[in-house]
N, C-alpha and C. Protein backbone atom coordinates (compact mmCIF):
# COMPACT_ATOMS: atom_id res chain seq x y z
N UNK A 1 60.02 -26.42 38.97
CA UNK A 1 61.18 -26.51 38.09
C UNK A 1 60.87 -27.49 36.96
N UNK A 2 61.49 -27.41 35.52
CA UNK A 2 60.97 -28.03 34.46
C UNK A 2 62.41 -29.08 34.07
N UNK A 3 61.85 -30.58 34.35
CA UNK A 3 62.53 -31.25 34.15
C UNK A 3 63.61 -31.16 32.55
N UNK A 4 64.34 -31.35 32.10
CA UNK A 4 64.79 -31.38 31.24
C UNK A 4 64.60 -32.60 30.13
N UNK A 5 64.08 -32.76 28.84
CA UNK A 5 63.94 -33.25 28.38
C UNK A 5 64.90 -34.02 27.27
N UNK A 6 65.23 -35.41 27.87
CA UNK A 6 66.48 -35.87 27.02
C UNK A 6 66.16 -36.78 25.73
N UNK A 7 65.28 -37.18 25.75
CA UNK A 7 64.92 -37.55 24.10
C UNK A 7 65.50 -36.72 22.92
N UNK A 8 66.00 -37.16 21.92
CA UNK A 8 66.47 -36.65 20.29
C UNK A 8 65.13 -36.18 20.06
N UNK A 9 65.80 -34.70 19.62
CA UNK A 9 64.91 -33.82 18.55
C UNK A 9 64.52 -34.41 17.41
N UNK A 10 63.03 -34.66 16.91
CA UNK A 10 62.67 -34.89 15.85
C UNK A 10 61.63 -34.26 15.05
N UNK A 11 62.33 -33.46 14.16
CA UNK A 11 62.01 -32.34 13.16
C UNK A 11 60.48 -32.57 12.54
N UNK A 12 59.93 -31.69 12.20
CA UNK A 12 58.38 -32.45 11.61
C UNK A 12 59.27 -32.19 9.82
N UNK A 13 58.09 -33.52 9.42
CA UNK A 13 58.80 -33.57 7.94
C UNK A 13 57.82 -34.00 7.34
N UNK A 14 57.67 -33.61 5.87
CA UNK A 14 56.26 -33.92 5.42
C UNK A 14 56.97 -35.35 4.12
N UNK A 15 56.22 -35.47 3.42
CA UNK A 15 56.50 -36.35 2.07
C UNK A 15 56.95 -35.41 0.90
N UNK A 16 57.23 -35.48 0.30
CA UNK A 16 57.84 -34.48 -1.46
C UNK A 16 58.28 -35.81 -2.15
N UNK A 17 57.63 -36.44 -2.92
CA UNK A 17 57.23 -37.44 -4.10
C UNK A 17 57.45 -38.61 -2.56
N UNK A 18 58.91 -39.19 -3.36
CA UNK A 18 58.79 -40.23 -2.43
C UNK A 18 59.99 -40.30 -1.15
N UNK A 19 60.00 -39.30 -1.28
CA UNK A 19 61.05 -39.10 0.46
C UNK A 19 60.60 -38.23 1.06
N UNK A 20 60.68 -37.99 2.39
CA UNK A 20 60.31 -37.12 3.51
C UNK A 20 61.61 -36.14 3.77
N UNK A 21 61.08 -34.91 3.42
CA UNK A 21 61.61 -33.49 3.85
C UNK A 21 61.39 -32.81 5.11
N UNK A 22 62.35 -32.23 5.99
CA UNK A 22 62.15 -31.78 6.88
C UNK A 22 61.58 -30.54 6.37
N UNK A 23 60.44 -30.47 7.41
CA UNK A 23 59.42 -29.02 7.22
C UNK A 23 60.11 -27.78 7.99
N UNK A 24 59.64 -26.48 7.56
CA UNK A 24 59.62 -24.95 8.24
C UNK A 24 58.92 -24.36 8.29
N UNK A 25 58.39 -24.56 9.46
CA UNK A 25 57.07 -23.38 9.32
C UNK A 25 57.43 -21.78 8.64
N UNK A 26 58.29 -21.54 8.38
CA UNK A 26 58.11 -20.16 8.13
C UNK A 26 59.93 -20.07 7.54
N UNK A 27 59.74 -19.21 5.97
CA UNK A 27 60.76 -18.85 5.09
C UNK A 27 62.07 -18.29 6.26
N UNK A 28 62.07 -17.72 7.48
CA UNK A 28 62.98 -17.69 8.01
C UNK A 28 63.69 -18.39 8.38
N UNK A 29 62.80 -19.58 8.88
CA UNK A 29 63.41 -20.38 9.64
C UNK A 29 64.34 -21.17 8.70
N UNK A 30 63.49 -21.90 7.72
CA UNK A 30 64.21 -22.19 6.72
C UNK A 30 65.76 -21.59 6.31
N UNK A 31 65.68 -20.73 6.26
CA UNK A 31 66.79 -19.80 5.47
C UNK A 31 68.10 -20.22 6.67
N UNK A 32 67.64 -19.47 7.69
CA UNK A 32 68.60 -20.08 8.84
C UNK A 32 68.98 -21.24 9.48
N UNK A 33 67.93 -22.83 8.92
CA UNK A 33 68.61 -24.03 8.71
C UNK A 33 69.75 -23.83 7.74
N UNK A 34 69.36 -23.22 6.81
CA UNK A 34 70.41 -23.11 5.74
C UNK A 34 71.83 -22.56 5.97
N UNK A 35 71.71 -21.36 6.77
CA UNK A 35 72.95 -21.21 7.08
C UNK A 35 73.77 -21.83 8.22
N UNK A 36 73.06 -22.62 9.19
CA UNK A 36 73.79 -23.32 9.74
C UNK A 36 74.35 -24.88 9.21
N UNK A 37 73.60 -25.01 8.28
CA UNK A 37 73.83 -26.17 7.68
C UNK A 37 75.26 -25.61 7.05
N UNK A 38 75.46 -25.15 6.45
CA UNK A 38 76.37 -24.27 5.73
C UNK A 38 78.08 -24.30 6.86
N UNK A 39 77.53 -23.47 7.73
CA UNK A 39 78.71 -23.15 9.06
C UNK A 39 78.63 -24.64 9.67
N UNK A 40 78.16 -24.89 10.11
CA UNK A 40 78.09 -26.07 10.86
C UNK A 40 78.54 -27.41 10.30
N UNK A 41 78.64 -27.77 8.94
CA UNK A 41 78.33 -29.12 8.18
C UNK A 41 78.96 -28.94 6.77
N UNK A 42 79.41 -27.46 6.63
CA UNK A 42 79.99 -26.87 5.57
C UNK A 42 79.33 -27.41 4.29
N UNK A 43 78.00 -26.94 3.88
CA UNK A 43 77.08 -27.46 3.02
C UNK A 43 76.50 -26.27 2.01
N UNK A 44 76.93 -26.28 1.39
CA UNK A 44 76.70 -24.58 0.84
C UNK A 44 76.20 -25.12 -0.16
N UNK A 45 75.59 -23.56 -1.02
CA UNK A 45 74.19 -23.78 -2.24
C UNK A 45 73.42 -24.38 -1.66
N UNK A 46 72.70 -24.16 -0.27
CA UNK A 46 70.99 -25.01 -0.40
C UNK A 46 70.21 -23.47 -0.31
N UNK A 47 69.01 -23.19 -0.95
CA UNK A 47 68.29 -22.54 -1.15
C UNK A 47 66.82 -23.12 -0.82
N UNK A 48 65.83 -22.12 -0.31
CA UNK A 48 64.48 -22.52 0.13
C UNK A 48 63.45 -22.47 -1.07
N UNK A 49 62.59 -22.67 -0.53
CA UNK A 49 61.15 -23.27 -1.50
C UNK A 49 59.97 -23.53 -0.75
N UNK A 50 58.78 -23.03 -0.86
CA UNK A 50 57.53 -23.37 -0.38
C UNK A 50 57.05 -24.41 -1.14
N UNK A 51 56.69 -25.64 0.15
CA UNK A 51 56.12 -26.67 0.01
C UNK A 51 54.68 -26.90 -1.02
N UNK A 52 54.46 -26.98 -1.77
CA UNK A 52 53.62 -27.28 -2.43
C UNK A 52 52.15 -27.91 -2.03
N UNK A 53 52.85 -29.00 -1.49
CA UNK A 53 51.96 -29.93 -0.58
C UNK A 53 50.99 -29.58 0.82
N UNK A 54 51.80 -28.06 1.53
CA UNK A 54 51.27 -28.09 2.62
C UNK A 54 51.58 -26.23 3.17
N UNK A 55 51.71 -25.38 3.82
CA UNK A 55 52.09 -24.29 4.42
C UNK A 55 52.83 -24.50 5.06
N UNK A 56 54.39 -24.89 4.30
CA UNK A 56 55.93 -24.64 5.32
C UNK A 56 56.63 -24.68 3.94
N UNK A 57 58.02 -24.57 4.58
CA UNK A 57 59.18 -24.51 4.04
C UNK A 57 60.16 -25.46 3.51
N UNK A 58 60.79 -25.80 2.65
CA UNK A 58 62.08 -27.07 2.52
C UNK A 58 63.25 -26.66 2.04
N UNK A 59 64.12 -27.20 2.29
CA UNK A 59 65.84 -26.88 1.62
C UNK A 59 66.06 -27.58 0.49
N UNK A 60 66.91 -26.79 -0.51
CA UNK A 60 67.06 -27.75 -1.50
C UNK A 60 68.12 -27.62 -1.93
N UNK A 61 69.13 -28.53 -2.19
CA UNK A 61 70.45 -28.03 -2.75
C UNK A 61 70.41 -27.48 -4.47
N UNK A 62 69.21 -27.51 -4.96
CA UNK A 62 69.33 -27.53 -6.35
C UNK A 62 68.72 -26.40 -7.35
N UNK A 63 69.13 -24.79 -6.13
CA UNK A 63 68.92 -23.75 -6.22
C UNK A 63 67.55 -23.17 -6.77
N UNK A 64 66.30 -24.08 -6.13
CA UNK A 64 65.04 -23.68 -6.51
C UNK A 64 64.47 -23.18 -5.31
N UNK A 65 64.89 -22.09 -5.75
CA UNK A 65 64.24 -20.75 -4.56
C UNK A 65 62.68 -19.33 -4.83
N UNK A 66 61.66 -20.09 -4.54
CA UNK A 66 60.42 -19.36 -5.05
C UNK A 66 60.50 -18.28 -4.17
């Protein structure tokens, strides 16, 4: 049986200039942070973007969606 693990989730996040963005491996996933961010936190207009820096994903509220 697999113990359950109670430690806080902590997201991988890369750097983007000088703050750290939570990463997505993959444009889906992304998209669907987005909409729960949205339902969940009522946060609307964030749109995705490939990381520049690395092969994942970031949210951005400032509708820059490649």
């Amino acid at each position: 049986m697999k113990r359950n693990d109670l430690r806080a989730y902590e997201p991988k996040k890369c750097w983007v200039g000088e703050t750290q963005k939570i990463s997505y491996p993959t444009r889906e996933e992304a998209e669907v942070a987005a909409k729960v961010a949205e339902y969940e936190h009522h946060i609307s207009g964030l749109s995705v973007y490939k990381c520049e820096y690395g092969d994942h994903w970031h949210l951005t509220a400032g509708g820059k969606d490649k």
